[in-house]
N, C-alpha and C. Protein backbone atom coordinates (compact mmCIF):
# COMPACT_ATOMS: atom_id res chain seq x y z
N UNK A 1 0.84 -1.16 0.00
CA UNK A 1 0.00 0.00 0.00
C UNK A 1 0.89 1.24 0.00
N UNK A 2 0.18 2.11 -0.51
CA UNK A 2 1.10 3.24 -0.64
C UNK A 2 0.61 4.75 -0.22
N UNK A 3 1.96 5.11 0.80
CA UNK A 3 1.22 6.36 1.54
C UNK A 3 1.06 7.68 0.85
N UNK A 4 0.11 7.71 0.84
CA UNK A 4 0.02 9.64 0.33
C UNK A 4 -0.16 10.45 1.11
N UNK A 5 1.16 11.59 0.68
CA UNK A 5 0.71 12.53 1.99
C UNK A 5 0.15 13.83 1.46
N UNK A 6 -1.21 13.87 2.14
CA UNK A 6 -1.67 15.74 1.61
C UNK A 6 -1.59 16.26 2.75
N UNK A 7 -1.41 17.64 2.32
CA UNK A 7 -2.17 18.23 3.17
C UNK A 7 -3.41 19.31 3.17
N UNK A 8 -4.24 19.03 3.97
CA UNK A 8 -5.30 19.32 3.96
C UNK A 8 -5.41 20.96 4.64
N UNK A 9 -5.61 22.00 3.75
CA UNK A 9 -5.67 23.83 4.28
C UNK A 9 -6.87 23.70 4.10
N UNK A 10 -7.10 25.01 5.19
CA UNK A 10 -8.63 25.97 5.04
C UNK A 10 -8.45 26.85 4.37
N UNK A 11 -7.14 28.16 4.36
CA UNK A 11 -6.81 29.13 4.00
C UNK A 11 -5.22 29.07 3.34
N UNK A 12 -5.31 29.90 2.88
CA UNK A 12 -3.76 30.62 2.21
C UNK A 12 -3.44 31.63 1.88
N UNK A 13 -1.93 32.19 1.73
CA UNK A 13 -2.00 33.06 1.40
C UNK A 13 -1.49 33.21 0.21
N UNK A 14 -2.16 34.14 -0.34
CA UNK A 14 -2.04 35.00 -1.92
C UNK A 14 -2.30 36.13 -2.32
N UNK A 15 -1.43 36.53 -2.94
CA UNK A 15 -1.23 37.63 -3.37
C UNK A 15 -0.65 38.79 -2.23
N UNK A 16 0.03 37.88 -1.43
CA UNK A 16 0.27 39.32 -0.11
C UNK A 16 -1.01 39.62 0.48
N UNK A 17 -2.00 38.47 0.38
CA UNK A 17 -3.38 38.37 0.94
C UNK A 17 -3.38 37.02 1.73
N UNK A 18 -4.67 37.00 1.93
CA UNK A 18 -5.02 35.76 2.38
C UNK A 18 -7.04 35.30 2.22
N UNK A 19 -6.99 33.73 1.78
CA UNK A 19 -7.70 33.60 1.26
C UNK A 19 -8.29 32.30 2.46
N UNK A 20 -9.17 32.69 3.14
CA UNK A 20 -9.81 31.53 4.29
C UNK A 20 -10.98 32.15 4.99
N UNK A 21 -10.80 31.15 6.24
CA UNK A 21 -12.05 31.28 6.85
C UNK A 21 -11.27 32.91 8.06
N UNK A 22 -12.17 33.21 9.09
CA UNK A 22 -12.14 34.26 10.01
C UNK A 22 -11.33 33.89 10.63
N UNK A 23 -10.97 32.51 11.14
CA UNK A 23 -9.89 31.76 12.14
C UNK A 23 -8.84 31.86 11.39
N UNK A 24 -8.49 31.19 9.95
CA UNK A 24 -7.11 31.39 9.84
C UNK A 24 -6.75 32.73 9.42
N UNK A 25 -7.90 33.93 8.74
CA UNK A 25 -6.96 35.10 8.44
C UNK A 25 -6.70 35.42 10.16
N UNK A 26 -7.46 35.60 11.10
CA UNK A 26 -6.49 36.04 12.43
C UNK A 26 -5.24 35.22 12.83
N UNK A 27 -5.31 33.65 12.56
CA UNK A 27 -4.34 33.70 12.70
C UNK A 27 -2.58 33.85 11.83
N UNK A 28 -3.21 34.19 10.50
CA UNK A 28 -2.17 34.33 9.18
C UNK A 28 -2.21 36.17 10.14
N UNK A 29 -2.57 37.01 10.30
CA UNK A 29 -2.39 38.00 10.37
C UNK A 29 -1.25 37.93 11.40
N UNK A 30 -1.78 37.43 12.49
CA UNK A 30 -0.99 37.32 13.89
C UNK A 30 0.44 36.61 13.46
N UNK A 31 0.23 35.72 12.69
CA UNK A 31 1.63 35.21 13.05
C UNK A 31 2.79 35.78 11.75
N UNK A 32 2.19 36.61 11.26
CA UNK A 32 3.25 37.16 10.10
C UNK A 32 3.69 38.35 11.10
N UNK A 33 2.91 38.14 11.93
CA UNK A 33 3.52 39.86 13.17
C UNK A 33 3.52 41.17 11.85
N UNK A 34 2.75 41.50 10.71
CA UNK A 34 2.61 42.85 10.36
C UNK A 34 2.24 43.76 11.53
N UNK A 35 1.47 43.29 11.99
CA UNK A 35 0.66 44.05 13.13
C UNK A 35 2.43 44.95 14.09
N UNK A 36 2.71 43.76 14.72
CA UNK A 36 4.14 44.63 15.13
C UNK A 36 4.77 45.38 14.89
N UNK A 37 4.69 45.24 13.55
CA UNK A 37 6.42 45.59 12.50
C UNK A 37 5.97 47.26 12.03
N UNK A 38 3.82 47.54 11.55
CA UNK A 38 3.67 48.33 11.61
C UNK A 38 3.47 49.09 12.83
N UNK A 39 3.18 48.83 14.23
CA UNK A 39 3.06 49.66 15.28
C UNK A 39 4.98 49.95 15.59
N UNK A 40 5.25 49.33 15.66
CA UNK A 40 6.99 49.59 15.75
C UNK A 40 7.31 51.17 14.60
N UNK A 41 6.93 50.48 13.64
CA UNK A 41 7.24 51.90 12.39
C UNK A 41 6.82 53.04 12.98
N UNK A 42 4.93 53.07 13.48
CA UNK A 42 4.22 54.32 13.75
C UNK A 42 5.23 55.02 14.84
N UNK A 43 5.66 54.04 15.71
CA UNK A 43 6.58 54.91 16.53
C UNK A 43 7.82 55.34 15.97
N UNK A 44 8.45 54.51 15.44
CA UNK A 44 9.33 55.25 15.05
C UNK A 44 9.25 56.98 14.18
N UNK A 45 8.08 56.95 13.37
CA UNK A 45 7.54 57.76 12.95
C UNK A 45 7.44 58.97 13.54
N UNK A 46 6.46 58.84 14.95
CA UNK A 46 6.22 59.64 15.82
C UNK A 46 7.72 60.44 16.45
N UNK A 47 8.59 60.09 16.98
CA UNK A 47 10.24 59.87 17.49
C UNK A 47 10.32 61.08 16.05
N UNK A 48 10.12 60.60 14.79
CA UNK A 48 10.56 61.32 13.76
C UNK A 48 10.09 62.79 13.71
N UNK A 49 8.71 62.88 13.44
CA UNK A 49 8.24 63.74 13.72
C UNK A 49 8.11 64.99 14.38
N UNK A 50 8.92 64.56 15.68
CA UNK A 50 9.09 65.57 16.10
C UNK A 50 10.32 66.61 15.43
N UNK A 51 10.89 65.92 14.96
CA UNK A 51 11.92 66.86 13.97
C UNK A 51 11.62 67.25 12.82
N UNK A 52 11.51 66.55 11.92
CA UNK A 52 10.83 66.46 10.72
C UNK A 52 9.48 65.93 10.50
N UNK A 53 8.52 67.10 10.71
CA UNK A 53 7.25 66.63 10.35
C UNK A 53 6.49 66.33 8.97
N UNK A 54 7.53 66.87 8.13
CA UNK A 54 6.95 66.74 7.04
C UNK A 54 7.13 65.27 5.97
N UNK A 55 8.93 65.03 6.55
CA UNK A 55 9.64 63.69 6.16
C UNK A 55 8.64 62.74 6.53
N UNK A 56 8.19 62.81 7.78
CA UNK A 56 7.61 61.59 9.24
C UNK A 56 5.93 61.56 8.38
N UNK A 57 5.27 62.83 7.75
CA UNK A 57 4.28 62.58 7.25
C UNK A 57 4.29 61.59 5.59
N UNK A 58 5.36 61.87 5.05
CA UNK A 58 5.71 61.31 3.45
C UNK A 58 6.14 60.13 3.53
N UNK A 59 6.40 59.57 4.84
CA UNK A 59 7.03 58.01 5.19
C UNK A 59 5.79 57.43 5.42
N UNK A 60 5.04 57.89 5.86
CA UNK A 60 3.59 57.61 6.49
C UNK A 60 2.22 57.50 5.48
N UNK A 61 2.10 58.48 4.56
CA UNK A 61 1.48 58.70 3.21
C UNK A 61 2.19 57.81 1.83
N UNK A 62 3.32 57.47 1.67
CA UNK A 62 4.05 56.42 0.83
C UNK A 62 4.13 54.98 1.00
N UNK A 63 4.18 54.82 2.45
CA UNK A 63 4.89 53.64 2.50
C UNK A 63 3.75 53.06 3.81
N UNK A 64 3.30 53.12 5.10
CA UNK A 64 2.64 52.41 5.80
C UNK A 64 1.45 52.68 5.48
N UNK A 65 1.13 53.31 5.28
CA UNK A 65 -0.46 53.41 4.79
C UNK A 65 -0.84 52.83 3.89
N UNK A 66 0.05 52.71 2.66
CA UNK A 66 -0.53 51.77 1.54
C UNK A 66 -0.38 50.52 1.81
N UNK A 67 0.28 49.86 2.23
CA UNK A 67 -0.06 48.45 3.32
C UNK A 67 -1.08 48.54 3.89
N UNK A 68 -1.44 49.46 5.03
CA UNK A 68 -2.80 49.51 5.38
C UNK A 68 -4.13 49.09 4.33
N UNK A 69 -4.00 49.84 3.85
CA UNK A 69 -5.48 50.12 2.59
C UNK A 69 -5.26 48.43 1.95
N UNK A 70 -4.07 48.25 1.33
CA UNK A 70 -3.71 46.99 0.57
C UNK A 70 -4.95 45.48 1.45
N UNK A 71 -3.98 45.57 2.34
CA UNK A 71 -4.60 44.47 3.52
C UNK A 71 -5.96 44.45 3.87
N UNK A 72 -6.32 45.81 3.86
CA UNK A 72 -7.59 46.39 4.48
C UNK A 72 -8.75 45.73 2.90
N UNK A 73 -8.02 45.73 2.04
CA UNK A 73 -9.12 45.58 0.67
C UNK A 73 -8.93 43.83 -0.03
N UNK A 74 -7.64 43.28 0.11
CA UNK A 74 -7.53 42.09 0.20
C UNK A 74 -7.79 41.25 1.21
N UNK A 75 -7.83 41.18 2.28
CA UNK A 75 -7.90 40.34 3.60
C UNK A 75 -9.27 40.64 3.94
N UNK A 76 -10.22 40.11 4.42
CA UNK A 76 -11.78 40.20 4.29
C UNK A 76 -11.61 40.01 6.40
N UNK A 77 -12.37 41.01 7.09
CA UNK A 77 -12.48 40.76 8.17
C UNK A 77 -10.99 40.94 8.86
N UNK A 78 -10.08 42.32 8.44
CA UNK A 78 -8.78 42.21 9.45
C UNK A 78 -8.70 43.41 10.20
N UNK A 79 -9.93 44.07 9.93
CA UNK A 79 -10.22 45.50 11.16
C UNK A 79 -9.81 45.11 12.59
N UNK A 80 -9.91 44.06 13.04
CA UNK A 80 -9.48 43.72 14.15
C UNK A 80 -7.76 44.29 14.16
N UNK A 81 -6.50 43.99 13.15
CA UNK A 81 -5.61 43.82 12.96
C UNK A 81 -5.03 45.36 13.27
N UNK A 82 -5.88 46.86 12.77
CA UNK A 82 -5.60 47.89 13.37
C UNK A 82 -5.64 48.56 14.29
N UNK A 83 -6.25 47.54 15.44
CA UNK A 83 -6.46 48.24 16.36
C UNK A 83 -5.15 48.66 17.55
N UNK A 84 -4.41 47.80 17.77
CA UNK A 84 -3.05 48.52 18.29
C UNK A 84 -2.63 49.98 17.47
């Protein structure tokens, strides 16, 4: 007899998305730690800001925010994910 091995997913990810049920996008969200990596940035941001407010706003308008929106329009149910 001969073993086959599958494996059996609910979800995945694609496209820098993710495609599942409510359980695995929280936990695809959680364990890629975006959530961190962007609250880490906002501060750093903030730290920035106070010097350069205008730099700290164009880092913020270019680059974390469009991740935001991205995630926010691919990932179905990750409002939870902005709340830190």
């Amino acid at each position: 007899m001969t073993n086959i091995h599958v494996k059996i997913v609910t979800g995945h990810r694609f496209l820098d998305g993710f495609i599942g049920s409510s359980e695995d996008i929280q936990s695809w969200i959680g364990h890629v730690s975006k959530i961190d990596k962007w609250t880490q940035s906002v501060k750093k941001l903030s730290d920035a800001a106070k010097l350069e407010p205008h730099a700290a706003f164009v880092a913020l308008s270019k680059s974390i925010q469009n991740e935001w929106l991205y995630v926010q329009r691919v990932v179905a149910d990750s409002e939870y994910a902005f709340i830190p």
